[in-house]
PDB file of N, CA and C in Angstrom:
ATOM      1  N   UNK A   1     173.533 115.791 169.517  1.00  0.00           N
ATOM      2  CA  UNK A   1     173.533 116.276 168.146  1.00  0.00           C
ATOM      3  C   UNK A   1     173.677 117.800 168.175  1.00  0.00           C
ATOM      4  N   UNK A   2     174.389 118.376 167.653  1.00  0.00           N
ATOM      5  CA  UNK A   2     175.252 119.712 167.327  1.00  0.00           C
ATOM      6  C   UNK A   2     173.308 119.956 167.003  1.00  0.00           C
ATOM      7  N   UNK A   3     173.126 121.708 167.540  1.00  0.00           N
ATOM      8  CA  UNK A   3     171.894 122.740 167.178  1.00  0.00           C
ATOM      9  C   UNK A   3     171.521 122.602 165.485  1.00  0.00           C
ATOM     10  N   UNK A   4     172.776 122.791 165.255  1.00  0.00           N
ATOM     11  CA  UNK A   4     172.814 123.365 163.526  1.00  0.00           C
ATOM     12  C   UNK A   4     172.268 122.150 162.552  1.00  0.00           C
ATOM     13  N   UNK A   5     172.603 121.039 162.868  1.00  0.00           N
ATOM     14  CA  UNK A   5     172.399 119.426 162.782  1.00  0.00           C
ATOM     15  C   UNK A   5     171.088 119.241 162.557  1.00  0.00           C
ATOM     16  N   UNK A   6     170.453 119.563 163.729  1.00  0.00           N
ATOM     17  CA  UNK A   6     168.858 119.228 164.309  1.00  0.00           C
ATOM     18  C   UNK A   6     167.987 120.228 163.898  1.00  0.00           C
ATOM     19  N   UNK A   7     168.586 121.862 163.590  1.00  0.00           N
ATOM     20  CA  UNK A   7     167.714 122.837 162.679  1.00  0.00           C
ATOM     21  C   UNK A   7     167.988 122.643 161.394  1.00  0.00           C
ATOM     22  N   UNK A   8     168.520 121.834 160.734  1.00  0.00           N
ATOM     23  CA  UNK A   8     168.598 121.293 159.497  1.00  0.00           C
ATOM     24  C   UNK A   8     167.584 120.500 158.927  1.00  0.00           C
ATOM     25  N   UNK A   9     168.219 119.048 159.961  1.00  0.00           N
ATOM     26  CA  UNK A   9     167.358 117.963 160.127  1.00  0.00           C
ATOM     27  C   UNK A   9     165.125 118.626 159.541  1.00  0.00           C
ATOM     28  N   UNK A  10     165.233 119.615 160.718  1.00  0.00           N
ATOM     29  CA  UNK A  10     163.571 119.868 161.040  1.00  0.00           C
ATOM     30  C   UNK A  10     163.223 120.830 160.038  1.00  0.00           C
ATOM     31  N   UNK A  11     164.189 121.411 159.111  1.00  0.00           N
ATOM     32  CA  UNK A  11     163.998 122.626 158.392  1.00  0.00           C
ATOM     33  C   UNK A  11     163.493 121.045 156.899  1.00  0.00           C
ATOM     34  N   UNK A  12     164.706 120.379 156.965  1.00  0.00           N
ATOM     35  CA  UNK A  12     164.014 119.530 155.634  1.00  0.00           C
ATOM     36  C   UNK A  12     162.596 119.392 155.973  1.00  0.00           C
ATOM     37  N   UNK A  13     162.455 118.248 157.256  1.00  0.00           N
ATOM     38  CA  UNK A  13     161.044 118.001 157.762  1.00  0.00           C
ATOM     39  C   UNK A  13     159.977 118.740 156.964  1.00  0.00           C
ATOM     40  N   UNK A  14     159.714 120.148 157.819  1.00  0.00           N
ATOM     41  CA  UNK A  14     159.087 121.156 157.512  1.00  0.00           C
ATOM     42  C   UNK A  14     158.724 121.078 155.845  1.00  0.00           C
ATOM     43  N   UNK A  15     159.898 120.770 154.600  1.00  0.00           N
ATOM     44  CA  UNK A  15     159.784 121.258 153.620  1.00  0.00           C
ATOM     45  C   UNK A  15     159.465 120.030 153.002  1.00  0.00           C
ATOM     46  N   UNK A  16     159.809 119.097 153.585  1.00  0.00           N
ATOM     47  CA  UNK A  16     158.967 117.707 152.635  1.00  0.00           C
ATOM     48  C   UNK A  16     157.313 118.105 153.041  1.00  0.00           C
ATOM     49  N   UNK A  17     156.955 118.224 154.690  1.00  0.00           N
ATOM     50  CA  UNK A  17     155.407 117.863 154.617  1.00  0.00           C
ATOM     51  C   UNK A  17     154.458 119.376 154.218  1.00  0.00           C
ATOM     52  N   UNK A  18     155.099 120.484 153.809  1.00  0.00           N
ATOM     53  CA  UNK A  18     154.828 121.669 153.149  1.00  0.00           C
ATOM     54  C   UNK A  18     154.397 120.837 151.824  1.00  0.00           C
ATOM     55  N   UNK A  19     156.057 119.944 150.805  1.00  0.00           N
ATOM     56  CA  UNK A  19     155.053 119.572 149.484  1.00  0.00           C
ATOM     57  C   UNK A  19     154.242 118.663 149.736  1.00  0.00           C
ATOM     58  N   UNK A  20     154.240 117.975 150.794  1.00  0.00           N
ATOM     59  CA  UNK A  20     152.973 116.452 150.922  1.00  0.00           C
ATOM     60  C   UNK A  20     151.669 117.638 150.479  1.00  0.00           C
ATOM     61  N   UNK A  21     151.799 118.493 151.713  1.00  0.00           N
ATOM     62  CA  UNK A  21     150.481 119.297 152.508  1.00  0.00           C
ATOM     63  C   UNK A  21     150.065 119.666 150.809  1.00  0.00           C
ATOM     64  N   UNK A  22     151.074 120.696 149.733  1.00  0.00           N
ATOM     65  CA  UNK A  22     150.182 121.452 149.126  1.00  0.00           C
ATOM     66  C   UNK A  22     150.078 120.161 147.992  1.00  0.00           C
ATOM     67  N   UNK A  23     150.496 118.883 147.644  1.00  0.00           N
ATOM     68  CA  UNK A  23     150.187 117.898 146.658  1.00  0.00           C
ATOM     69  C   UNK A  23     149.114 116.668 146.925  1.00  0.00           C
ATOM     70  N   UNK A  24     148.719 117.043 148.486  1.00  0.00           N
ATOM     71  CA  UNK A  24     147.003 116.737 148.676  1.00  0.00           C
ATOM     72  C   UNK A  24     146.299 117.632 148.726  1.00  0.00           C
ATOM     73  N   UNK A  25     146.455 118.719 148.502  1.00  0.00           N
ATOM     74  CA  UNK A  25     145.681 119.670 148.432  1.00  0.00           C
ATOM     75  C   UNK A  25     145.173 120.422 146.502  1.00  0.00           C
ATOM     76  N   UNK A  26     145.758 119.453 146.011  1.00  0.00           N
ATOM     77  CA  UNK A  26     145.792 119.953 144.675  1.00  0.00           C
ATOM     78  C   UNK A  26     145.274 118.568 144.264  1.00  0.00           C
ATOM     79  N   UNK A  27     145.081 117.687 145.219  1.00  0.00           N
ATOM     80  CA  UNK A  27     144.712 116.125 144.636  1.00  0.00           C
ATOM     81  C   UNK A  27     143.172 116.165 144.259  1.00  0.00           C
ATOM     82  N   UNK A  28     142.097 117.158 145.075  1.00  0.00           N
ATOM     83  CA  UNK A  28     141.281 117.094 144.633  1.00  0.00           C
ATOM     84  C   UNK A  28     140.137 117.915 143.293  1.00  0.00           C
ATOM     85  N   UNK A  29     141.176 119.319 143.870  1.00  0.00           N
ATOM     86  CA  UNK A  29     140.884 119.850 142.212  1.00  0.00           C
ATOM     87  C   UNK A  29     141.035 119.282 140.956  1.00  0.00           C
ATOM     88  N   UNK A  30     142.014 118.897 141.030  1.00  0.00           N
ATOM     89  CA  UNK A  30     142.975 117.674 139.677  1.00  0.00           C
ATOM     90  C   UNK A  30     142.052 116.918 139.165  1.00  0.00           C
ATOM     91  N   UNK A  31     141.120 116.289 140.270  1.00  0.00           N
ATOM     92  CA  UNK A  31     140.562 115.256 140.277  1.00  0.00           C
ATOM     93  C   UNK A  31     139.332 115.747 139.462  1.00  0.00           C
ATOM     94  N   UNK A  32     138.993 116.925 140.277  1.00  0.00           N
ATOM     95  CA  UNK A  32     137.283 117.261 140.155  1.00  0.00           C
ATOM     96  C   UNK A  32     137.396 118.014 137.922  1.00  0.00           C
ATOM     97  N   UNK A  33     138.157 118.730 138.286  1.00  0.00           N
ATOM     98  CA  UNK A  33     138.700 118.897 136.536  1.00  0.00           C
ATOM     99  C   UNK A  33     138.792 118.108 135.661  1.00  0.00           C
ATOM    100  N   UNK A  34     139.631 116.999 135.582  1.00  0.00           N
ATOM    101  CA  UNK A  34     139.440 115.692 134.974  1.00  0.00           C
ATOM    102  C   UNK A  34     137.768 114.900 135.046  1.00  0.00           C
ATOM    103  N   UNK A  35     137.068 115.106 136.238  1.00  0.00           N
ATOM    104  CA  UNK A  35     136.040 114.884 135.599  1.00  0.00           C
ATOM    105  C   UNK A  35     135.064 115.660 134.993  1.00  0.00           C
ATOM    106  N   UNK A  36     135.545 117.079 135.031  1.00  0.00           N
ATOM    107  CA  UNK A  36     134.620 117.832 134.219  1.00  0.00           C
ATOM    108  C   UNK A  36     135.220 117.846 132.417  1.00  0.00           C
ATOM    109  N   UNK A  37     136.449 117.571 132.372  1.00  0.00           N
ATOM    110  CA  UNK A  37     136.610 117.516 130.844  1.00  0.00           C
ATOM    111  C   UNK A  37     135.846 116.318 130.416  1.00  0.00           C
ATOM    112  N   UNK A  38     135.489 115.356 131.254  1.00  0.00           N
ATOM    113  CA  UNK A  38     135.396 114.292 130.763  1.00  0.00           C
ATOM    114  C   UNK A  38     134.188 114.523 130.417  1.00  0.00           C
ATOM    115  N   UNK A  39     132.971 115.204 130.925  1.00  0.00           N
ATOM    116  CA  UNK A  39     131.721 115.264 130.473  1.00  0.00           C
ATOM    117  C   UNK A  39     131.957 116.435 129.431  1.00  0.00           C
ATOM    118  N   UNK A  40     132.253 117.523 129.564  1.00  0.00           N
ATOM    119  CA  UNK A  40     132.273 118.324 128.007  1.00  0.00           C
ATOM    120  C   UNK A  40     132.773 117.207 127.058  1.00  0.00           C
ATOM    121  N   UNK A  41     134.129 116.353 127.295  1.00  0.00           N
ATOM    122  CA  UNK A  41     134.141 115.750 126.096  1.00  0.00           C
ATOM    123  C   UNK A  41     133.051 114.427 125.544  1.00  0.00           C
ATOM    124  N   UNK A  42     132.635 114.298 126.722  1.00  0.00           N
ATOM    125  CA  UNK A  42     131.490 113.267 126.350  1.00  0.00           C
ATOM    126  C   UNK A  42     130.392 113.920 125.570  1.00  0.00           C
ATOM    127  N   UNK A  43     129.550 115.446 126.294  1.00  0.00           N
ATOM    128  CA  UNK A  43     128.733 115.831 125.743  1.00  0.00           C
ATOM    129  C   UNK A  43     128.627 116.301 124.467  1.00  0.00           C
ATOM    130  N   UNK A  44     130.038 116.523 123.926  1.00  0.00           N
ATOM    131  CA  UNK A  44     130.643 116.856 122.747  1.00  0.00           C
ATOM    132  C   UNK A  44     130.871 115.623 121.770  1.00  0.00           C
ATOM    133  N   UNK A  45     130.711 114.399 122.160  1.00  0.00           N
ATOM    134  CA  UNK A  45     131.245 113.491 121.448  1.00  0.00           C
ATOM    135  C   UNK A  45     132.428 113.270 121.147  1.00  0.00           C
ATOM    136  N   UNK A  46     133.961 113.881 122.255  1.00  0.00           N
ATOM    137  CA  UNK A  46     134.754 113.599 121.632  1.00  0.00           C
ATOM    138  C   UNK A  46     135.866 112.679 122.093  1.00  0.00           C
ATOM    139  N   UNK A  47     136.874 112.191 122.587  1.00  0.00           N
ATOM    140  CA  UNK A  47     137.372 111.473 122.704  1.00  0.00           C
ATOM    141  C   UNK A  47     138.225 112.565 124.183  1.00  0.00           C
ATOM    142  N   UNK A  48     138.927 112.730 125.107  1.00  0.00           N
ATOM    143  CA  UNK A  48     139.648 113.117 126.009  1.00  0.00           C
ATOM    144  C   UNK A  48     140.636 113.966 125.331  1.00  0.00           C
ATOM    145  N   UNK A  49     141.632 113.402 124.654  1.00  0.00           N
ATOM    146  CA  UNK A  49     142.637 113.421 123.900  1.00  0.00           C
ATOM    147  C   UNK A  49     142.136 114.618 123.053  1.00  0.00           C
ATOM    148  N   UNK A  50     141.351 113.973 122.234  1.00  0.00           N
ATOM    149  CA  UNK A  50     140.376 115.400 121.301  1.00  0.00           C
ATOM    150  C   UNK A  50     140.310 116.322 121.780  1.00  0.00           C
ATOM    151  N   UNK A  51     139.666 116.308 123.199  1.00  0.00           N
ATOM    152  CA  UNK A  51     139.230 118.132 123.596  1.00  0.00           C
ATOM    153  C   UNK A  51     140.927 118.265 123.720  1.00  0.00           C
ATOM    154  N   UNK A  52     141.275 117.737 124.457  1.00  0.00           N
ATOM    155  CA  UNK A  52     142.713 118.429 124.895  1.00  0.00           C
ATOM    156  C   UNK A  52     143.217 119.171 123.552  1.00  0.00           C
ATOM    157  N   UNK A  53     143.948 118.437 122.515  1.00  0.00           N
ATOM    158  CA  UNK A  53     144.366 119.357 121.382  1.00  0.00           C
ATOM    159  C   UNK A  53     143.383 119.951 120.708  1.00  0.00           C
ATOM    160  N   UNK A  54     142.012 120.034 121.163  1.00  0.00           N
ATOM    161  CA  UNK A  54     141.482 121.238 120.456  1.00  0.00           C
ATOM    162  C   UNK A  54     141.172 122.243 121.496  1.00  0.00           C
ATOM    163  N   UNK A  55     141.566 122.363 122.881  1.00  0.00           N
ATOM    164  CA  UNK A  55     142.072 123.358 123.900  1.00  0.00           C
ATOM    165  C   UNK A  55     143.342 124.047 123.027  1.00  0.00           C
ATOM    166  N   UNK A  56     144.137 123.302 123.480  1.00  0.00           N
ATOM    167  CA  UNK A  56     145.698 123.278 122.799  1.00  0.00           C
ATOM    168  C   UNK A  56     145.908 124.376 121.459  1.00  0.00           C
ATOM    169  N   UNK A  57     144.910 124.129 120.703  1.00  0.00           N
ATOM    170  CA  UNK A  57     144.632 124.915 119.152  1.00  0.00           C
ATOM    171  C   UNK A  57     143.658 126.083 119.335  1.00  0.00           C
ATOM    172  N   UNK A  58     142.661 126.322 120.385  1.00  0.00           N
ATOM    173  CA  UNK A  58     142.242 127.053 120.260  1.00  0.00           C
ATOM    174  C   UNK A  58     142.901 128.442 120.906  1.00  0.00           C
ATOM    175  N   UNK A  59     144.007 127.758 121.830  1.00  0.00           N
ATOM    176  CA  UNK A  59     144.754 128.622 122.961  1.00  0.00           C
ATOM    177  C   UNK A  59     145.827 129.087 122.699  1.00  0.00           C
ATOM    178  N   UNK A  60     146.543 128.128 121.547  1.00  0.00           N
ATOM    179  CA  UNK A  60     147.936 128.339 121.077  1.00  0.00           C
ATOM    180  C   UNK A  60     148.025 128.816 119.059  1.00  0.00           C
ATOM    181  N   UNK A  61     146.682 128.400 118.204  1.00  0.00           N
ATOM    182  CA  UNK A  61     147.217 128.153 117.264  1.00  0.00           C
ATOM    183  C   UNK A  61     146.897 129.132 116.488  1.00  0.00           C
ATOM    184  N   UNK A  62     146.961 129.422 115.077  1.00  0.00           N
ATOM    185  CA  UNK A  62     146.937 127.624 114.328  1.00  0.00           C
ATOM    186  C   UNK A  62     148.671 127.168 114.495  1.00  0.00           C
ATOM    187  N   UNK A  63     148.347 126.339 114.580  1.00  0.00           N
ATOM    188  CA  UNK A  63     149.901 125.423 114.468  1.00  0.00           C
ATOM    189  C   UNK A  63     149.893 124.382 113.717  1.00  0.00           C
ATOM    190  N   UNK A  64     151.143 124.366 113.580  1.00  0.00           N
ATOM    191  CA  UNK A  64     151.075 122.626 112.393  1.00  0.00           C
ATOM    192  C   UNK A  64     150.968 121.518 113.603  1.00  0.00           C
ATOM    193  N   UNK A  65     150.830 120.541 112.646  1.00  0.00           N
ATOM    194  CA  UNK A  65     150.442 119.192 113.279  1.00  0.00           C
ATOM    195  C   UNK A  65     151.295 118.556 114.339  1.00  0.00           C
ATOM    196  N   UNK A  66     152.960 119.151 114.050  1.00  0.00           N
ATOM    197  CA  UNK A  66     153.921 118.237 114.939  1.00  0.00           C
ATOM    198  C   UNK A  66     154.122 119.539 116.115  1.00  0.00           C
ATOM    199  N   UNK A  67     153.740 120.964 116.205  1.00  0.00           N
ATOM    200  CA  UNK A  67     153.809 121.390 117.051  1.00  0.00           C
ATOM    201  C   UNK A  67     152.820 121.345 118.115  1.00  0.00           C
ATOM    202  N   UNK A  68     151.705 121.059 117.391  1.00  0.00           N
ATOM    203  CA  UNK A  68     150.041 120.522 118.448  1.00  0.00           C
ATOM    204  C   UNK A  68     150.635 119.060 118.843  1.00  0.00           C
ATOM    205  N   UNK A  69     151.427 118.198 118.522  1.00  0.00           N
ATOM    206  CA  UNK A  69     151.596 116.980 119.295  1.00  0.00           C
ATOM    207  C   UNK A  69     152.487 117.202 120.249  1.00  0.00           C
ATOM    208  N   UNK A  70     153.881 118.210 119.638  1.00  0.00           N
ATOM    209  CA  UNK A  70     154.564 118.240 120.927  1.00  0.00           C
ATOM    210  C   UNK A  70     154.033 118.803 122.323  1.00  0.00           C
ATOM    211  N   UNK A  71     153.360 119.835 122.209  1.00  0.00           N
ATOM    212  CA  UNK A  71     152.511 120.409 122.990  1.00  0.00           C
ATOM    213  C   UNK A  71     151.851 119.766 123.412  1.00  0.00           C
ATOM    214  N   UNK A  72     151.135 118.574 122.988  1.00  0.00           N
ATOM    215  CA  UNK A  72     149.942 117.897 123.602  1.00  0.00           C
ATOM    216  C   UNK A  72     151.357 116.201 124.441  1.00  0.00           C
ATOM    217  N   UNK A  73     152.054 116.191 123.886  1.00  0.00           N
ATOM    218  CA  UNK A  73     152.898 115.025 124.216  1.00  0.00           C
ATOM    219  C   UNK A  73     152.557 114.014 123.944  1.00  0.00           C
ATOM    220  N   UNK A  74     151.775 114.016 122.188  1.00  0.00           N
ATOM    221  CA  UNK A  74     151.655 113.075 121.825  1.00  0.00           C
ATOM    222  C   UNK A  74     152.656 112.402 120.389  1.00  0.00           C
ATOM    223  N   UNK A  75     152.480 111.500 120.088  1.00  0.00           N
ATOM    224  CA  UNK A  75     153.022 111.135 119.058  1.00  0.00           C
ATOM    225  C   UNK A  75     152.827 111.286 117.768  1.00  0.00           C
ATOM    226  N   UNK A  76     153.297 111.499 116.607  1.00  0.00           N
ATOM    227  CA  UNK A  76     152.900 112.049 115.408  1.00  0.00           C
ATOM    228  C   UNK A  76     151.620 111.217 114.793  1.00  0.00           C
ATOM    229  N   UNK A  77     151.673 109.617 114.653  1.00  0.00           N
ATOM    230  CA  UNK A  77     150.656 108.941 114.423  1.00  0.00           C
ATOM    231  C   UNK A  77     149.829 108.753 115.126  1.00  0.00           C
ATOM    232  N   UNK A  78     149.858 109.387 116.383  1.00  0.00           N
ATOM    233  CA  UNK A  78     148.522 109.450 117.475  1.00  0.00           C
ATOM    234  C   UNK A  78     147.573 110.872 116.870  1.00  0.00           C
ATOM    235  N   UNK A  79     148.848 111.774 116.341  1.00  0.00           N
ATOM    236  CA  UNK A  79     148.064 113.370 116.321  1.00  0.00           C
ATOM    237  C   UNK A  79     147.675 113.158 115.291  1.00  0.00           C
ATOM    238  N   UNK A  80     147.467 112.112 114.186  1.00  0.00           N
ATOM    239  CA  UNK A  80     146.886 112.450 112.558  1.00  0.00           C
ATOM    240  C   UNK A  80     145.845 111.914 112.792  1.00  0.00           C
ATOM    241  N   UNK A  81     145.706 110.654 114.268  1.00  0.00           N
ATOM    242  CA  UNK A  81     143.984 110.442 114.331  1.00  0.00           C
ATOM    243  C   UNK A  81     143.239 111.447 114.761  1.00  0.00           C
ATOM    244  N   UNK A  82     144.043 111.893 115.718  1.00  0.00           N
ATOM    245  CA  UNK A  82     142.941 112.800 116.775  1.00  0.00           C
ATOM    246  C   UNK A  82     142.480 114.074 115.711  1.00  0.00           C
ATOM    247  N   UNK A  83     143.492 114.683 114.110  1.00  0.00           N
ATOM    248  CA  UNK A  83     143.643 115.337 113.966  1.00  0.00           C
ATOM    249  C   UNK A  83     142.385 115.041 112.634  1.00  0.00           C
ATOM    250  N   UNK A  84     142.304 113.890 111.795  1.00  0.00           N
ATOM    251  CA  UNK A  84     141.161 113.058 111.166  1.00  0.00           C
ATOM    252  C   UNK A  84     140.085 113.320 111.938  1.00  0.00           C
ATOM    253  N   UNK A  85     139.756 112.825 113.365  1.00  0.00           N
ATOM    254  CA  UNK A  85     138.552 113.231 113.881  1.00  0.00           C
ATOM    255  C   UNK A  85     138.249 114.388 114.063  1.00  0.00           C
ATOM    256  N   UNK A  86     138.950 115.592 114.676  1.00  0.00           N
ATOM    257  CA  UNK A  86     138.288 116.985 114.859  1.00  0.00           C
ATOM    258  C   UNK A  86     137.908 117.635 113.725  1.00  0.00           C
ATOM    259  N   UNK A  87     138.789 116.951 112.533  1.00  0.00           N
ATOM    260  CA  UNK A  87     138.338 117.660 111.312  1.00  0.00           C
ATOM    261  C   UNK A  87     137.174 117.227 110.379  1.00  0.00           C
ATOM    262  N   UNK A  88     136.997 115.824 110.782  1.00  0.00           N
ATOM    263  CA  UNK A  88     135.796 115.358 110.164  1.00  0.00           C
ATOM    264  C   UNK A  88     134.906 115.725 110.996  1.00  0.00           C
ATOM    265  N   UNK A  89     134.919 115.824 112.521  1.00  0.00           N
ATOM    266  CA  UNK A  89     133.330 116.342 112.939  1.00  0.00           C
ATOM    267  C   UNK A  89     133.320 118.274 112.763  1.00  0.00           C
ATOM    268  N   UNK A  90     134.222 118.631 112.192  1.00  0.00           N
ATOM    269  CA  UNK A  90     134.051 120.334 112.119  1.00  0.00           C
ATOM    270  C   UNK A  90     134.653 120.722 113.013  1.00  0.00           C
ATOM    271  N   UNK A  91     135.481 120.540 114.063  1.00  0.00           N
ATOM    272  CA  UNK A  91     136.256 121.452 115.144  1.00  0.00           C
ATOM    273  C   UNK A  91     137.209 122.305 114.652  1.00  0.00           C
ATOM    274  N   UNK A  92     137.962 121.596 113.623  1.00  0.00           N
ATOM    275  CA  UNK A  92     138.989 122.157 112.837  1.00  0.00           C
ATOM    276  C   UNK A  92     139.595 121.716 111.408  1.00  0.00           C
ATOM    277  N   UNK A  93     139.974 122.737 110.847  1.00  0.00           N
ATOM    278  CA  UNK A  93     140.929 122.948 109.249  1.00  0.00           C
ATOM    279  C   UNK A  93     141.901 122.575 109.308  1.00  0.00           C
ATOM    280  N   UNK A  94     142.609 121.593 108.262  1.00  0.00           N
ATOM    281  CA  UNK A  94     144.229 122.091 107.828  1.00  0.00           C
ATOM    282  C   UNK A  94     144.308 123.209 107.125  1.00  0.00           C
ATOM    283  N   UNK A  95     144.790 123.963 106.734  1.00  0.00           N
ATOM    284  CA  UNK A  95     145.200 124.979 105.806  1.00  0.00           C
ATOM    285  C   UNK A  95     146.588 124.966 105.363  1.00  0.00           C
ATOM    286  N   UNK A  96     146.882 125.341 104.549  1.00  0.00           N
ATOM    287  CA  UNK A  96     148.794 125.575 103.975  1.00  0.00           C
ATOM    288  C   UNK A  96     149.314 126.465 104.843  1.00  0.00           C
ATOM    289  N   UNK A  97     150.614 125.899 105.333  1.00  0.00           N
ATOM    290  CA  UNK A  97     151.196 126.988 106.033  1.00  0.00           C
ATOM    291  C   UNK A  97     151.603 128.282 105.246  1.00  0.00           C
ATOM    292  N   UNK A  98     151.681 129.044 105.861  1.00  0.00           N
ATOM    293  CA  UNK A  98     152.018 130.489 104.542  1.00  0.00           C
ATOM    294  C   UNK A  98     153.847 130.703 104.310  1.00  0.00           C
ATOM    295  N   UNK A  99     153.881 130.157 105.551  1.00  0.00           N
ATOM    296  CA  UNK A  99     155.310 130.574 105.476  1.00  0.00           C
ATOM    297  C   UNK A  99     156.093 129.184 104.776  1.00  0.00           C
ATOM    298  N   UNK A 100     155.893 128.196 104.601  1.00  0.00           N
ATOM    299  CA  UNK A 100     156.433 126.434 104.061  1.00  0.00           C
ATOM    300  C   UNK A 100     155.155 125.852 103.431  1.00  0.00           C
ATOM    301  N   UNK A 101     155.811 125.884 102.379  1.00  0.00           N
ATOM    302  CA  UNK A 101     154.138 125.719 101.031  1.00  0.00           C
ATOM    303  C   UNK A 101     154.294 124.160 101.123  1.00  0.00           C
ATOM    304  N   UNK A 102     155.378 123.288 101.929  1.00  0.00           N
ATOM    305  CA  UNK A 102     155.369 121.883 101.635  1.00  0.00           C
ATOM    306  C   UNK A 102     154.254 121.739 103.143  1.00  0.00           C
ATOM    307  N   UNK A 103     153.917 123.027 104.502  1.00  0.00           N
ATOM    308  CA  UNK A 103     153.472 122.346 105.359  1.00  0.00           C
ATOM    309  C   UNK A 103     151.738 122.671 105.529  1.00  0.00           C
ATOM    310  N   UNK A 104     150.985 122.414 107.000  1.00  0.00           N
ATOM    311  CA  UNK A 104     150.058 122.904 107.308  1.00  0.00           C
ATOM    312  C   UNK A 104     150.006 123.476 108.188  1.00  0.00           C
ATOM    313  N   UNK A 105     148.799 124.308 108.956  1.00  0.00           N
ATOM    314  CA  UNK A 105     148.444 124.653 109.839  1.00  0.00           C
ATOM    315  C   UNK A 105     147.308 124.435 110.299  1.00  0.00           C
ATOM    316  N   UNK A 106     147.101 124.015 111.247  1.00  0.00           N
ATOM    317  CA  UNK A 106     145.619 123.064 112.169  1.00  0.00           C
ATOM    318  C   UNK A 106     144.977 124.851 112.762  1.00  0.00           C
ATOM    319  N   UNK A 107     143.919 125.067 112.201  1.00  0.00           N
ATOM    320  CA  UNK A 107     143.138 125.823 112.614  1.00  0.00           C
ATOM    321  C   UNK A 107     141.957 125.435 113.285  1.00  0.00           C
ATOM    322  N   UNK A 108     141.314 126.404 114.410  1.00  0.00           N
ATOM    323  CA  UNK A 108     140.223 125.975 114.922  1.00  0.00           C
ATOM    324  C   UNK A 108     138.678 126.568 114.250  1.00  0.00           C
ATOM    325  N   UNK A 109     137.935 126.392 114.221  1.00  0.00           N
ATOM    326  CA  UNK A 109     136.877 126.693 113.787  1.00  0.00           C
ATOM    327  C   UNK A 109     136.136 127.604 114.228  1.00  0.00           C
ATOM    328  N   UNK A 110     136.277 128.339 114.659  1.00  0.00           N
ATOM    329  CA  UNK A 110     135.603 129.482 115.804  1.00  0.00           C
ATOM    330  C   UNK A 110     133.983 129.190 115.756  1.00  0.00           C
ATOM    331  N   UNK A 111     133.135 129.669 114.443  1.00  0.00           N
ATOM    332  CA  UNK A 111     131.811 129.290 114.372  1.00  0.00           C
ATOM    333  C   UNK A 111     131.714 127.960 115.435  1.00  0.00           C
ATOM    334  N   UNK A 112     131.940 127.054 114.950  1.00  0.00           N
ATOM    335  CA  UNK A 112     131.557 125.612 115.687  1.00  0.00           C
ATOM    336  C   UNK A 112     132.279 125.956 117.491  1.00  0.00           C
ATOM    337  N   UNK A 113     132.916 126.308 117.542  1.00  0.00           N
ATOM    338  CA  UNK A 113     133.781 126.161 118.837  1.00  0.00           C
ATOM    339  C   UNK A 113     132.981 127.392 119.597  1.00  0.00           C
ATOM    340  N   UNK A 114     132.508 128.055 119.523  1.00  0.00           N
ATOM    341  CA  UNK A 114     131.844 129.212 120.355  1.00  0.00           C
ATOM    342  C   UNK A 114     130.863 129.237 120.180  1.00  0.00           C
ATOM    343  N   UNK A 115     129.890 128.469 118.678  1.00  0.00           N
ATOM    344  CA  UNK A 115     128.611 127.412 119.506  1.00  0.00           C
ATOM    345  C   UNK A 115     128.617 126.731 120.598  1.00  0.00           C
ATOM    346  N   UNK A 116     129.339 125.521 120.074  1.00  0.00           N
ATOM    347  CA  UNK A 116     129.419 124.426 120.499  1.00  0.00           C
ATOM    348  C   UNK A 116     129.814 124.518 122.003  1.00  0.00           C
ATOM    349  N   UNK A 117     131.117 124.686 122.311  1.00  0.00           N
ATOM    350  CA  UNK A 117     131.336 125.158 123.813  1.00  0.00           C
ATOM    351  C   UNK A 117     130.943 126.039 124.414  1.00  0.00           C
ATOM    352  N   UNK A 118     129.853 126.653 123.881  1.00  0.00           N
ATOM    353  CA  UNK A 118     129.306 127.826 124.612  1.00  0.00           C
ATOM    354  C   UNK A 118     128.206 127.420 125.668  1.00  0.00           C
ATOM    355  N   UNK A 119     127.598 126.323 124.758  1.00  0.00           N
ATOM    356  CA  UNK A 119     126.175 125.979 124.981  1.00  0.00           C
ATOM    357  C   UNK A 119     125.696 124.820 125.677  1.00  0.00           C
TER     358      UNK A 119
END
């Protein structure tokens, strides 16, 4: 087998078990994170999904409703539940958008959210 062939060959090698190496190495942070949202969202009462778009809103918004789903990669009738619950337990507002009087904007609640996740 021609040099150039076989330093090819070992150069892929090298670069597949480089991503194995750093995508077990990220397997357990991933892991250990997912279970820490899971207890804030438990201790919070809220659903997984919930904390996520009210991360999502507190990091990105206010935004309307179909830009917090695209962002979250959810579906429009998935985001009006999740969006019913944060607002009935106090996480967050609709408000009128200012700029499209037909839309909204999903605000976060700061009072409740810098209690609440503080503590």
């Amino acid at each position: 087998m021609p040099r150039a062939v076989r330093d090819a060959g070992d150069a892929d090698r090298r670069r597949r078990r480089a991503t194995v190496d750093v995508k077990e190495g990220l397997r357990a942070p991933s892991l250990q994170l997912s279970l820490l949202n899971r207890q804030v969202s438990t201790h919070l009462t809220l659903r997984d999904v919930d904390l996520d778009c009210l991360d999502l809103v507190n990091a990105h918004g206010p935004l309307s409703p179909s830009a917090l789903a695209r962002r979250a990669g959810l579906h429009a009738a998935t985001m009006t539940g999740v969006l019913d619950r944060l607002e009935r337990a106090g996480w967050v507002s609709r408000e009128p958008d200012p700029s499209d009087r037909r839309g909204t904007r999903i605000r976060a609640l700061r009072d409740r959210n810098a209690e609440d996740l503080a503590g």
